[in-house]
Protein backbone atom coordinates (compact mmCIF):
# COMPACT_ATOMS: atom_id res chain seq x y z
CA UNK A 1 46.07 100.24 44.39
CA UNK A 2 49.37 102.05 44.55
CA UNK A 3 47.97 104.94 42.68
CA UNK A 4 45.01 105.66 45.34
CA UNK A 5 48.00 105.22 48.11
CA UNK A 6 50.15 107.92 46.06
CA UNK A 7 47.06 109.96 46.15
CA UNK A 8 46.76 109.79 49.46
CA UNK A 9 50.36 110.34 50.25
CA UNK A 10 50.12 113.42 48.07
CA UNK A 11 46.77 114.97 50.26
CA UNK A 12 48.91 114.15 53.30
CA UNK A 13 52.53 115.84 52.82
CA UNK A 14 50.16 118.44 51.28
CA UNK A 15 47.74 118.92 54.35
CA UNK A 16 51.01 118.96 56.85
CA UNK A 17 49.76 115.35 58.80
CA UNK A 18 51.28 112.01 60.40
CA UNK A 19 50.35 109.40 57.82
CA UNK A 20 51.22 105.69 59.13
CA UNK A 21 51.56 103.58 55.40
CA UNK A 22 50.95 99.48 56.13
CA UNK A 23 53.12 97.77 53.67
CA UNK A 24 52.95 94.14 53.00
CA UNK A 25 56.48 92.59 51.53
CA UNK A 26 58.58 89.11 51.41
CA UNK A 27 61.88 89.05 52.00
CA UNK A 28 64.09 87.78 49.66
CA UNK A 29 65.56 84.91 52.59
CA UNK A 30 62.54 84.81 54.58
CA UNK A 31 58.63 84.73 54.78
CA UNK A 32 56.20 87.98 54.71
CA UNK A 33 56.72 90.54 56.84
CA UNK A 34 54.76 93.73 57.92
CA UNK A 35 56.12 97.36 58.32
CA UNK A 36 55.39 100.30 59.12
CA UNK A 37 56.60 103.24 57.59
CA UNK A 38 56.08 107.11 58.43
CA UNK A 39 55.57 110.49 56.66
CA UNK A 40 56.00 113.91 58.45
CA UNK A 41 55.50 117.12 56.90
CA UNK A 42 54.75 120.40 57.20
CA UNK A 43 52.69 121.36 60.84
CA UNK A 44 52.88 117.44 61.48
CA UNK A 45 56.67 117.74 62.65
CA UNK A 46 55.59 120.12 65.78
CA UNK A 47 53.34 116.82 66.27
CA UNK A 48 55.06 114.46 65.93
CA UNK A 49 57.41 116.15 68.40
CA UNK A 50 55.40 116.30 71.07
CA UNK A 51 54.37 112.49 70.22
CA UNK A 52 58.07 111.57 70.74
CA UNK A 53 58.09 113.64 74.18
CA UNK A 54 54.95 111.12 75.51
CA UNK A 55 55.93 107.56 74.14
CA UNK A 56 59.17 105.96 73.22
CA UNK A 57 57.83 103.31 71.86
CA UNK A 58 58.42 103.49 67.73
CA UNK A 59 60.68 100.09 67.38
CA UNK A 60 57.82 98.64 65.19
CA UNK A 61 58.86 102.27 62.93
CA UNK A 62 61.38 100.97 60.19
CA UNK A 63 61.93 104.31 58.58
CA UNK A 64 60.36 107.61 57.99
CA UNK A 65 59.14 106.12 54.78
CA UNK A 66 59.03 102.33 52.87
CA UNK A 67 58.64 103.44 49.06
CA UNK A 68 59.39 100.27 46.65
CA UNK A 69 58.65 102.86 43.45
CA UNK A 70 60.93 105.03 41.23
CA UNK A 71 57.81 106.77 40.72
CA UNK A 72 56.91 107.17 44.78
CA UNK A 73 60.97 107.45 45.12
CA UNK A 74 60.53 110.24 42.57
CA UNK A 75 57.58 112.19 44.11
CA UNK A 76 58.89 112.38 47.25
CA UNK A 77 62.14 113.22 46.50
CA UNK A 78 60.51 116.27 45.08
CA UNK A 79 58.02 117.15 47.37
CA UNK A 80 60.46 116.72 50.18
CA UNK A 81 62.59 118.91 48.63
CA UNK A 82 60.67 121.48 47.78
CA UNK A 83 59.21 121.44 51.62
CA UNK A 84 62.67 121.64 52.85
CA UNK A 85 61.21 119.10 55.41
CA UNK A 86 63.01 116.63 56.87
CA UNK A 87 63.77 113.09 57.56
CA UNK A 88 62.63 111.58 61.07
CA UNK A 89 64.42 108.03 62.36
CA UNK A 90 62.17 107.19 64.88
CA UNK A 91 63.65 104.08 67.11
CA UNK A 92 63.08 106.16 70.60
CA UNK A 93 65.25 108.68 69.27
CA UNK A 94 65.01 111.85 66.86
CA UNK A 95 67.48 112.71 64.73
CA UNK A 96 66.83 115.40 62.37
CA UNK A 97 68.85 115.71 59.12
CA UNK A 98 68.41 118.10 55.91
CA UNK A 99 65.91 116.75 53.37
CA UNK A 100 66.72 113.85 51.54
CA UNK A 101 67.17 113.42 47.80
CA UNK A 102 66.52 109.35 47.33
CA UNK A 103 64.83 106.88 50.18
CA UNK A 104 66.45 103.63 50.34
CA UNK A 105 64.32 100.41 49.82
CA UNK A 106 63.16 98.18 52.29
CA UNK A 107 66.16 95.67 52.70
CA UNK A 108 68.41 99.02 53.73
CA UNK A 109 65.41 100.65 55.53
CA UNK A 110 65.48 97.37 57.80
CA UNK A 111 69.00 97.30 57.90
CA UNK A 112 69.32 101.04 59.56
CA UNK A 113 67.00 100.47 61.91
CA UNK A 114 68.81 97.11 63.57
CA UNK A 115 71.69 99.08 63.37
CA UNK A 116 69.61 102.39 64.94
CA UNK A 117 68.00 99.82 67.42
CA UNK A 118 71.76 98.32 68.17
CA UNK A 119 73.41 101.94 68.52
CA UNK A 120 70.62 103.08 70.76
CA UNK A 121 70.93 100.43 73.36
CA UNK A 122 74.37 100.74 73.44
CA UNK A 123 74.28 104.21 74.10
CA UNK A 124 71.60 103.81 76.89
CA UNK A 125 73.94 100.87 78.57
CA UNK A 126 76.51 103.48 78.83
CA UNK A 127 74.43 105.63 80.19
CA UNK A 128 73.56 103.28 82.58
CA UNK A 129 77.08 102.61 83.33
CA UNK A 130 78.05 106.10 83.39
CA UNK A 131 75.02 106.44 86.00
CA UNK A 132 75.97 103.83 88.28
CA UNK A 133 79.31 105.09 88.67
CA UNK A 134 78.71 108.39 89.46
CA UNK A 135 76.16 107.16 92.16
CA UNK A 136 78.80 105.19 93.81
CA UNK A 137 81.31 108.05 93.66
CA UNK A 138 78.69 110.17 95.33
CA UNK A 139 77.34 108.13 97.96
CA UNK A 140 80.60 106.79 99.07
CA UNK A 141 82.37 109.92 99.69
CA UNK A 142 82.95 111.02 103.08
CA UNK A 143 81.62 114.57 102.19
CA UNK A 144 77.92 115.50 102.13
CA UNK A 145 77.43 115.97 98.24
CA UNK A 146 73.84 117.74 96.89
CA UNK A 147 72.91 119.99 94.04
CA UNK A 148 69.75 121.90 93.90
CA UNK A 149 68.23 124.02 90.85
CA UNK A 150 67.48 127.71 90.19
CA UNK A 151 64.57 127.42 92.43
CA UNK A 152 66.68 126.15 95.34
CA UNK A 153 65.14 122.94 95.39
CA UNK A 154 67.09 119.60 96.31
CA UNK A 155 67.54 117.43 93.05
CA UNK A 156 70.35 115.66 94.38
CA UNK A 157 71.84 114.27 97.82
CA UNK A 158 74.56 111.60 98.52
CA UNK A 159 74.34 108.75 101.03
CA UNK A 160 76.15 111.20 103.81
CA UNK A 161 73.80 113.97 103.53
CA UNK A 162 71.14 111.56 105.21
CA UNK A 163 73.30 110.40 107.68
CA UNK A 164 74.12 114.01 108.82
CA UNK A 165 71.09 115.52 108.57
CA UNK A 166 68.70 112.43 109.32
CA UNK A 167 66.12 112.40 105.81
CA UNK A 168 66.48 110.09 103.20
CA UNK A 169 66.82 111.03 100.30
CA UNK A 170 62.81 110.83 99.07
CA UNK A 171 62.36 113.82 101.97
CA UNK A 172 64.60 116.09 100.65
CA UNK A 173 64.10 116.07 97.19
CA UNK A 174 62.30 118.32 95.06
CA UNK A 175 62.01 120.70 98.62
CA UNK A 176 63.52 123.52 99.19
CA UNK A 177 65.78 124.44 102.08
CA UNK A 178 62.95 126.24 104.17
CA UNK A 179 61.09 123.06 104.06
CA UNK A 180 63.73 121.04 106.14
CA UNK A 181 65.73 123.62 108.26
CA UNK A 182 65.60 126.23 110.72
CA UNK A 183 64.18 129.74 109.51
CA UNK A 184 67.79 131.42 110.21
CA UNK A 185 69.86 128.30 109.01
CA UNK A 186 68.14 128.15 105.74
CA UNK A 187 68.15 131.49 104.89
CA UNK A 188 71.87 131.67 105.51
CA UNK A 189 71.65 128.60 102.96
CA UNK A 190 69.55 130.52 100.87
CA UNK A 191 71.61 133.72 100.12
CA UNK A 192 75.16 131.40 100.29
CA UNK A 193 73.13 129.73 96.43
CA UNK A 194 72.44 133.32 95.76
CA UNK A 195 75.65 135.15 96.19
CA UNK A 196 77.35 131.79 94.23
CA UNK A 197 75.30 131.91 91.22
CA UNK A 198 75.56 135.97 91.31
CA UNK A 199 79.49 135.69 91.21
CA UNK A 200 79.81 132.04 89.26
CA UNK A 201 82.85 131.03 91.17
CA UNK A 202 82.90 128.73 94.35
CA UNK A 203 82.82 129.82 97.99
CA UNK A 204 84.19 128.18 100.77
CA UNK A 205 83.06 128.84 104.18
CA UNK A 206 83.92 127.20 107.63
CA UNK A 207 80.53 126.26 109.88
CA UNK A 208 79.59 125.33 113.10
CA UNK A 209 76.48 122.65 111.86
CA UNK A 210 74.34 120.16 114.20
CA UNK A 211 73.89 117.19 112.98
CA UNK A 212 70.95 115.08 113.47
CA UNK A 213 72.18 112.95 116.57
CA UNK A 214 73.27 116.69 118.22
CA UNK A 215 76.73 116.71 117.88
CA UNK A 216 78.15 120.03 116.84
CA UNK A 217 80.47 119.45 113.83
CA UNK A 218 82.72 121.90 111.91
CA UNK A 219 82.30 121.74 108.41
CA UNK A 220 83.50 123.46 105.67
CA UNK A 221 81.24 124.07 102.57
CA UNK A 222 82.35 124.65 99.17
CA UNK A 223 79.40 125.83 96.77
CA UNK A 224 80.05 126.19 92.97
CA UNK A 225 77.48 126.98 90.21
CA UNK A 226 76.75 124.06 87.58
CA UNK A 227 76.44 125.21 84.22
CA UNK A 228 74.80 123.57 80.89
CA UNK A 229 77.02 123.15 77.68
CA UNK A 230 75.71 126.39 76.66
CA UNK A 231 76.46 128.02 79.37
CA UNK A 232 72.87 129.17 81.25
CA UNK A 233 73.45 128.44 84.95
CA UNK A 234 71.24 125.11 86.14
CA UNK A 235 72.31 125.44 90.08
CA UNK A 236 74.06 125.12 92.85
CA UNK A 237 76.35 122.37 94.01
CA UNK A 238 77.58 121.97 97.61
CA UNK A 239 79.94 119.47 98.90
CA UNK A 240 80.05 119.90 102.45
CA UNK A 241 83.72 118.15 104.23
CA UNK A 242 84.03 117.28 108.17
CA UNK A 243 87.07 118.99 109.76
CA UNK A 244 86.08 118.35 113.35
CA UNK A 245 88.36 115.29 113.78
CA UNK A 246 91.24 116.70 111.20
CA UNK A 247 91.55 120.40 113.56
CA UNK A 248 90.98 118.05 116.70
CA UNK A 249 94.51 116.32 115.76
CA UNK A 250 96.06 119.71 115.07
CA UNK A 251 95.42 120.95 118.14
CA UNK A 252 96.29 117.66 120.03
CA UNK A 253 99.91 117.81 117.50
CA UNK A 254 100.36 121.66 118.31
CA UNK A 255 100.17 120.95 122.43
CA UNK A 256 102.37 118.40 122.22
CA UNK A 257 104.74 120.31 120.43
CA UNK A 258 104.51 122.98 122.69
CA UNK A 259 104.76 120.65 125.62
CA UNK A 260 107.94 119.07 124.07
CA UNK A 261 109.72 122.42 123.26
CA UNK A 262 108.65 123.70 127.26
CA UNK A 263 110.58 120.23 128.74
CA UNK A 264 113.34 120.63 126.23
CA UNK A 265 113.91 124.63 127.55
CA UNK A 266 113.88 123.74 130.77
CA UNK A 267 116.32 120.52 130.56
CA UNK A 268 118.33 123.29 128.61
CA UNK A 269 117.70 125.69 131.23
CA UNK A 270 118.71 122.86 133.82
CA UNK A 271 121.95 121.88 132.12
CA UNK A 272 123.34 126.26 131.15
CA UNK A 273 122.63 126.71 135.20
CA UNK A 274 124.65 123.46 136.31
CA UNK A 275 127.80 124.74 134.29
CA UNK A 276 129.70 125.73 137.58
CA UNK A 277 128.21 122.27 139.65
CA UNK A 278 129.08 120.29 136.52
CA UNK A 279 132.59 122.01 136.14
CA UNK A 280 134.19 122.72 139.39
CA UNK A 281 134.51 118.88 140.48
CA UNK A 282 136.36 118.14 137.18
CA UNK A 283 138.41 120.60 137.57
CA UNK A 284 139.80 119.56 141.00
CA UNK A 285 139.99 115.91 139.18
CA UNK A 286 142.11 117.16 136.41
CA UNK A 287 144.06 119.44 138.74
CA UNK A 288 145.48 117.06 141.24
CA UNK A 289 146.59 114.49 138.90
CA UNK A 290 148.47 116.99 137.17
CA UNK A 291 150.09 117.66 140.53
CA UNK A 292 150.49 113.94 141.19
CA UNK A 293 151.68 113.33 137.29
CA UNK A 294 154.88 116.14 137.71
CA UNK A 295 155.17 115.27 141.69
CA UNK A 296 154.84 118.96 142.76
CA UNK A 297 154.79 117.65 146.12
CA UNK A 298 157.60 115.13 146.00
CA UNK A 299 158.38 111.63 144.06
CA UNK A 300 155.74 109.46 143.80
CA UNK A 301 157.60 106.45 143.83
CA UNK A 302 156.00 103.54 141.84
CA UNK A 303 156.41 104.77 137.77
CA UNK A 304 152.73 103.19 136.83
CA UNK A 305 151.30 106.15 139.54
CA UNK A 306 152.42 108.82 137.25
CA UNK A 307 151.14 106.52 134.23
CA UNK A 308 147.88 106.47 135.87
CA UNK A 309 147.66 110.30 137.11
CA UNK A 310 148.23 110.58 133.48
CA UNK A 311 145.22 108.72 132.00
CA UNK A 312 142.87 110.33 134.95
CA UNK A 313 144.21 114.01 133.39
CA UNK A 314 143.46 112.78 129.92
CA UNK A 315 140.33 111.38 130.78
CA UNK A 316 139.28 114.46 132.81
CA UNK A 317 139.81 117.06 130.07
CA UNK A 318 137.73 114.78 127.85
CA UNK A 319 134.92 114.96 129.87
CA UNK A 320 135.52 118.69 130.40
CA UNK A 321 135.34 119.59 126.94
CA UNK A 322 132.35 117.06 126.47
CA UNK A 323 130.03 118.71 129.28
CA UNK A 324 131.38 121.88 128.24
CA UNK A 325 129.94 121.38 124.36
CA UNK A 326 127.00 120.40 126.00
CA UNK A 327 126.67 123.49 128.16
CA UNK A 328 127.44 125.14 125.39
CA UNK A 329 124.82 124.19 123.05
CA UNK A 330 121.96 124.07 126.17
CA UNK A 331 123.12 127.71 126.36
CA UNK A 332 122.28 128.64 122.70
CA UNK A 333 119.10 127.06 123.20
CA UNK A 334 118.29 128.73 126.21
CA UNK A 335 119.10 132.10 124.51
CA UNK A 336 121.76 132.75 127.59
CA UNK A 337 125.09 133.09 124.93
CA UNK A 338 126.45 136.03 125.34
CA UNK A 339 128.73 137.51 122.23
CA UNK A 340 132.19 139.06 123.40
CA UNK A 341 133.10 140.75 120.07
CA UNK A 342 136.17 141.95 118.94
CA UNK A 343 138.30 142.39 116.07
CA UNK A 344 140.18 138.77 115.31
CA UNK A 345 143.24 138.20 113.43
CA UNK A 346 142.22 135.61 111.88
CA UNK A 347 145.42 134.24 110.60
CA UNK A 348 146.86 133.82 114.05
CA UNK A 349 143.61 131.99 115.31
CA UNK A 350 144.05 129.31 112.13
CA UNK A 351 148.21 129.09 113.38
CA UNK A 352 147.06 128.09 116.89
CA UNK A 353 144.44 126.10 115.97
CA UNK A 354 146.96 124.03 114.00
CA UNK A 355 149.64 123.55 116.37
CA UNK A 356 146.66 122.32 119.09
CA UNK A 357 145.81 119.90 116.20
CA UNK A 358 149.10 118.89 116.11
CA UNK A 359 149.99 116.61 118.37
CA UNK A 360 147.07 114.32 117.81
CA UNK A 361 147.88 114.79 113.38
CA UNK A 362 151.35 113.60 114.38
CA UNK A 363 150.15 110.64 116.17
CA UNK A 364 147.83 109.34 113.01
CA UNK A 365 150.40 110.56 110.38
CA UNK A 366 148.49 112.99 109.01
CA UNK A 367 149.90 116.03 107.01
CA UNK A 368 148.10 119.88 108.40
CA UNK A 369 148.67 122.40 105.88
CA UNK A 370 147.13 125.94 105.64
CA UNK A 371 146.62 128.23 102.23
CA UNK A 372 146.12 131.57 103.22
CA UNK A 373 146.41 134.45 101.31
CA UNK A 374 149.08 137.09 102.65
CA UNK A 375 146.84 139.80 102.94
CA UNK A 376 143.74 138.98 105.44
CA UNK A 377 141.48 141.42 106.90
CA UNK A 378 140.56 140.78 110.67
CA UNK A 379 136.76 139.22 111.15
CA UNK A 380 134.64 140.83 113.99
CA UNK A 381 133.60 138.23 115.85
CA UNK A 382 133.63 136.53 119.59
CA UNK A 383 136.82 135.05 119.33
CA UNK A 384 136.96 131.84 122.00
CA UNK A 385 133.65 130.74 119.94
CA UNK A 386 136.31 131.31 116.69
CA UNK A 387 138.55 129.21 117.79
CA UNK A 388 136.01 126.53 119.29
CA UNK A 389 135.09 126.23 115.28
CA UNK A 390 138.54 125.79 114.01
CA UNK A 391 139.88 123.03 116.39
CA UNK A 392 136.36 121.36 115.84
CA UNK A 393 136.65 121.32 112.34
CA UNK A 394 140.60 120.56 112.39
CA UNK A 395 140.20 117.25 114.83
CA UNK A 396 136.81 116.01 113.22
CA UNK A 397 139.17 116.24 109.92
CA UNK A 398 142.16 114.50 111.79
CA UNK A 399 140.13 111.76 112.99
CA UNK A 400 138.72 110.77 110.21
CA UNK A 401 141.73 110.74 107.61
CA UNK A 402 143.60 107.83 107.40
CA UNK A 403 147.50 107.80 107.66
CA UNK A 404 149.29 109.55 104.91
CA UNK A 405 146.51 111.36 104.00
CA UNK A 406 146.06 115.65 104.28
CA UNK A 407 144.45 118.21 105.91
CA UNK A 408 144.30 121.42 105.03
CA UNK A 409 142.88 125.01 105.55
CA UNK A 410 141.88 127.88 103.81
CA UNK A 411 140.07 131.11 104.51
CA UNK A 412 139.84 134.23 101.89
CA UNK A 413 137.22 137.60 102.48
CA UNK A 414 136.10 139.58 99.62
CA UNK A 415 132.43 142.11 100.01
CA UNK A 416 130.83 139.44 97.83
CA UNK A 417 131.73 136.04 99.48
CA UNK A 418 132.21 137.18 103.05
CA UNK A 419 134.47 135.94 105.31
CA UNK A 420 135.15 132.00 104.08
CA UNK A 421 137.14 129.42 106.40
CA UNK A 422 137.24 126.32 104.59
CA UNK A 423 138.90 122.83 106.16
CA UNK A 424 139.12 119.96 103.82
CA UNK A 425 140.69 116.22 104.06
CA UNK A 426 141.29 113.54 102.69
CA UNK A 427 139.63 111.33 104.58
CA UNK A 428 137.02 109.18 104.67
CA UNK A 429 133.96 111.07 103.39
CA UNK A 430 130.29 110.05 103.58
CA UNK A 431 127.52 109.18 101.58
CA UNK A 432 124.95 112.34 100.90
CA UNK A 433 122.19 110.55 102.84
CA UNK A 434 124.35 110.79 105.86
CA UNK A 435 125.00 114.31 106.03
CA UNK A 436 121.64 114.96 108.25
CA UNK A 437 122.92 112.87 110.46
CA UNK A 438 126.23 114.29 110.90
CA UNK A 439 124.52 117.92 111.39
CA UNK A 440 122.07 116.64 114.49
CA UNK A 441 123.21 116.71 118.20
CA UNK A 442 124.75 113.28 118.99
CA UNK A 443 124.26 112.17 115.93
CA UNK A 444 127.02 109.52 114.31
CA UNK A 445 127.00 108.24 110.69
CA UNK A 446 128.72 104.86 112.13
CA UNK A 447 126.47 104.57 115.25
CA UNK A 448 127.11 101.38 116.80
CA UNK A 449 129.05 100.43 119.41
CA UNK A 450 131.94 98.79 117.65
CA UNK A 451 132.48 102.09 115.48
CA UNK A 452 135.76 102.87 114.15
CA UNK A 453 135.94 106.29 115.08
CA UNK A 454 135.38 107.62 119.02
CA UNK A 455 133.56 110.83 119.53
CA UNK A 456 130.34 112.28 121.00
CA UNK A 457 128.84 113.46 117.80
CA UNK A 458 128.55 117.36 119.11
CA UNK A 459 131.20 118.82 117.03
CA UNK A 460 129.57 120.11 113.96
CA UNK A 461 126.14 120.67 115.49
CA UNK A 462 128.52 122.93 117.68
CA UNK A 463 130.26 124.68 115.10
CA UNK A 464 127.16 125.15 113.36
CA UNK A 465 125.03 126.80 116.22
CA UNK A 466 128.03 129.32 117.33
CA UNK A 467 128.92 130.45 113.02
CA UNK A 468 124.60 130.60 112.93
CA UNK A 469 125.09 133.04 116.32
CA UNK A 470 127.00 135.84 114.33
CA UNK A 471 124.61 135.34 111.01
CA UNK A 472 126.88 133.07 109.37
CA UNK A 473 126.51 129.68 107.72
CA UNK A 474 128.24 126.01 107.37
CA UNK A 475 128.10 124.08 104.76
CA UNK A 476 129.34 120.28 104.48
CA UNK A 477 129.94 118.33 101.06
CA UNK A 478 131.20 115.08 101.48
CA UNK A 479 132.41 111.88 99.15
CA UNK A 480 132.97 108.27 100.46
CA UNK A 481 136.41 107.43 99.69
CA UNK A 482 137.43 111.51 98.64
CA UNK A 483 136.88 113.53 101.66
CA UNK A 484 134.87 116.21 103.27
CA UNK A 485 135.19 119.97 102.66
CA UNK A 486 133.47 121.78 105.63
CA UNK A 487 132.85 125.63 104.47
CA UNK A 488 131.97 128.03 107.17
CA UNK A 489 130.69 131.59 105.62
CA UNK A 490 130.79 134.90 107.93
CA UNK A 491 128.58 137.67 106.23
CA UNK A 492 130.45 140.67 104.65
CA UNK A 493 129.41 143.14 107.47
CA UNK A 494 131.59 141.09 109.43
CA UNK A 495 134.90 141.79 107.87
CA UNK A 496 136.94 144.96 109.38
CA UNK A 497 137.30 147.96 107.24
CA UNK A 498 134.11 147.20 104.33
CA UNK A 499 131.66 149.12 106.83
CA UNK A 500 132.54 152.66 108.87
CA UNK A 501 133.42 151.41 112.58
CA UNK A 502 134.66 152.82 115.76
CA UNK A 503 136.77 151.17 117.88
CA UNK A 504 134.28 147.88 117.67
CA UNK A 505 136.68 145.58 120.06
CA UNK A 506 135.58 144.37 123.28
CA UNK A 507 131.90 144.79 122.58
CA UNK A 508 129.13 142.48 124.55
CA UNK A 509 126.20 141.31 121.91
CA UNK A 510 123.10 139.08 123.68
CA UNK A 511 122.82 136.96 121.44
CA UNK A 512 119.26 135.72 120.03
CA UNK A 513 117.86 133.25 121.81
């Protein structure tokens, strides 16, 4: 019997055919079992092929062929091999290999294919997986996602596509866009998929689109070609994003920006034209309790008057030089500062600025020292603002030093540095998260209302704006429990006698507003 089946296995790898063998066999552990083996030769693999492509189902296969002979082993280990055929597993997938040179028995055979069976359906489960994912990605994003193929035609769309455009998905697919828009909007469509796959890099483009309830949105559409492994071009895919409500709170943020910077120039505006309203009355405040506190005009008479006339001069020059920073800085901001330039000796502006400094340093115990080189060249500048700087700097630096503890100041010029005026202390310091603070208008690092230190908190904001007017800089670096070093940098052009000048003193600059 096994002879006539040889036979017939010969006439079949010889005639290029699909020859399905019926074998009947026990298992060593278990009862009789059928299987089914396979040959495929010559012509028969283009059929077999093409079988595959039709039907998937080929579990009941156990390998390409069940052989219990040496001498069937044997002849088709050399047929086979001369052929150069090759060896088909079919369990739903094909998986061709070079030819063989020995076919295992039956026990193996059966043994690949539940391992082949248990591969395959975990591979399809992850596929699965793998699928379902992606299709919640897709539909769940807030863009309208779609891809179509080299003939335009839709082969995917996303959840948001049909909400935008009103189709579900069975309307668009497989159609092209001339069979769901406008002539003139799908042939913009059209040659966008064109001129993408003609480059191979992605487009974006910002549209005015209607969308199916008639709203007019703006969109912007990114197209990219999708390639296969091998690199031959399968389509286009578009993800189309909604900026209608992102540039609608743009425009909302820009107008109230501009809105806020219009009522902050004109409260700016307000404040630099009530300088002489604001100034005048304190001025007559501060002047006649001078008068009364020296009795220009005869003895007072009761001792706690001139005590009093006292604290209402003090108190007056306070507020002076409060409103006046504040004029000051609603002037810079206004752009009405005007610049009265001149060549400073700068030495003689630090000397003054110390023995102003002085009486208060007295009072708290604190040591002022200066380091100055002997040699200084003058800085062209506007001198009053100079100044302004220097006792800012020196009484912030007072104030905040404890008794016993130093203040001093340096300045040095060279072309490379500038023009440096540097005030250290001793003092307190402050932590680096607190510098901001220090640098805004009003601002106060101890901010509540039982804070050590009194103060409006317009000092260095001050400083900064009026070194910033003639290009320079300030700088603050600060330790809590070291000190602050406050470093204010004039530019090089600055310094008398690096650059050709004329007689440069009593120049008026506008400055930049």
């Amino acid at each position: 019997m096994f002879d006539v089946a040889l036979e017939v296995l010969r006439a079949a790898v010889l005639l290029g055919v699909i020859l399905f063998l019926w074998r009947a066999g026990r298992d060593r552990s278990g009862p009789r079992q059928r299987s089914w083996g396979l040959i495929v030769a010559g012509f028969g693999l283009l059929l077999f092929g093409s079988l595959l492509d039709i039907s998937d189902n080929f579990e009941s296969l156990n390998r390409f062929v069940v052989v219990g002979d040496t001498e069937a082993e044997a002849f088709l280990e050399k047929v086979v091999g001369f052929l150069g055929g090759f060896v088909v597993l079919a369990v739903g997938l094909v998986r061709w290999v070079p030819s063989v040179k020995r076919v295992a028995g039956l026990q193996d055979s059966n043994a690949d294919l539940e391992r082949e069976v248990a591969l395959r359906k975990q591979t399809e489960q992850a596929l699965r997986e793998s699928e379902s994912q992606f299709e919640c990605v897709v539909d769940n994003s807030p863009s309208a996602i779609f891809l179509k193929d080299m003939d335009g035609r839709y082969r995917l769309v996303n959840r948001r596509f049909e909400e935008w455009f009103g189709l579900c998905a069975e309307d668009a697919l497989g159609k092209t866009s001339h069979d769901i828009f406008p002539t003139d909007q799908a042939d913009a469509y059209t040659a966008q998929d064109r001129e993408v796959l003609a480059s191979g890099e992605a487009v974006s483009r910002e549209h005015e689109i209607a969308f199916a309830d008639g709203r007019q949105r703006l969109i912007v559409v990114t197209k990219f070609p999708v390639f296969e492994s091998e690199g031959r071009p399968l389509g286009v895919a578009t993800i189309n994003t909604d900026l209608t409500d992102l540039k609608q709170s743009e425009a909302a943020l820009l107008a109230a920006k501009v809105d806020a910077e219009l009522a902050n120039r004109a409260k700016s505006e307000f404040l630099a034209n009530m300088s002489h309203e604001l100034r005048t009355p304190l001025n007559v405040i501060i002047g006649f309790s001078e008068l009364i506190e020296n009795e220009l005009l005869g003895p007072v008479g009761t001792p706690q008057y001139r005590e009093h006339a006292q604290d209402i001069a003090q108190s007056g020059r306070q507020l002076l030089g409060l409103i006046e920073n504040i004029l000051d800085l609603s002037k810079i901001e206004a752009g009405k500062v005007d610049l009265y330039e001149q060549d400073i000796d700068v030495p003689e502006a630090i000397r003054s600025s110390l023995v102003l400094a002085g009486g208060r340093a007295n009072h708290e115990d604190v040591e002022l020292d200066s380091d100055l080189p002997e040699q200084l060249p003058r800085l062209h500048a506007d001198e009053r603002m100079l100044k302004q700087v220097l006792m800012s700097l020196l009484s912030n630096a007072v104030k905040f030093t404890p008794g016993g503890g130093r203040v001093t100041i340096r300045a040095w010029a060279d072309a490379k540095s500038g023009y440096v005026v540097q005030v250290s202390d001793t003092g307190t310091g402050m932590r680096l998260e607190d510098i901001p603070r220090a640098m805004v208008r009003f601002g106060q690092v101890d901010g509540g209302l039982d804070r050590k230190f009194d103060g409006s908190g317009l000092g260095l904001p001050l400083s900064k704006s009026l070194v910033e007017l003639h290009g320079g800089t300030l700088d603050l670096d600060s330790e809590p429990g070291v000190g602050t070093v406050v470093t204010v940098l004039f530019p090089a052009e600055r310094i008398v006698g690096l650059c050709e000048s004329e007689s440069r003193s009593g120049r008026v600059r506008k400055a930049a507003g």
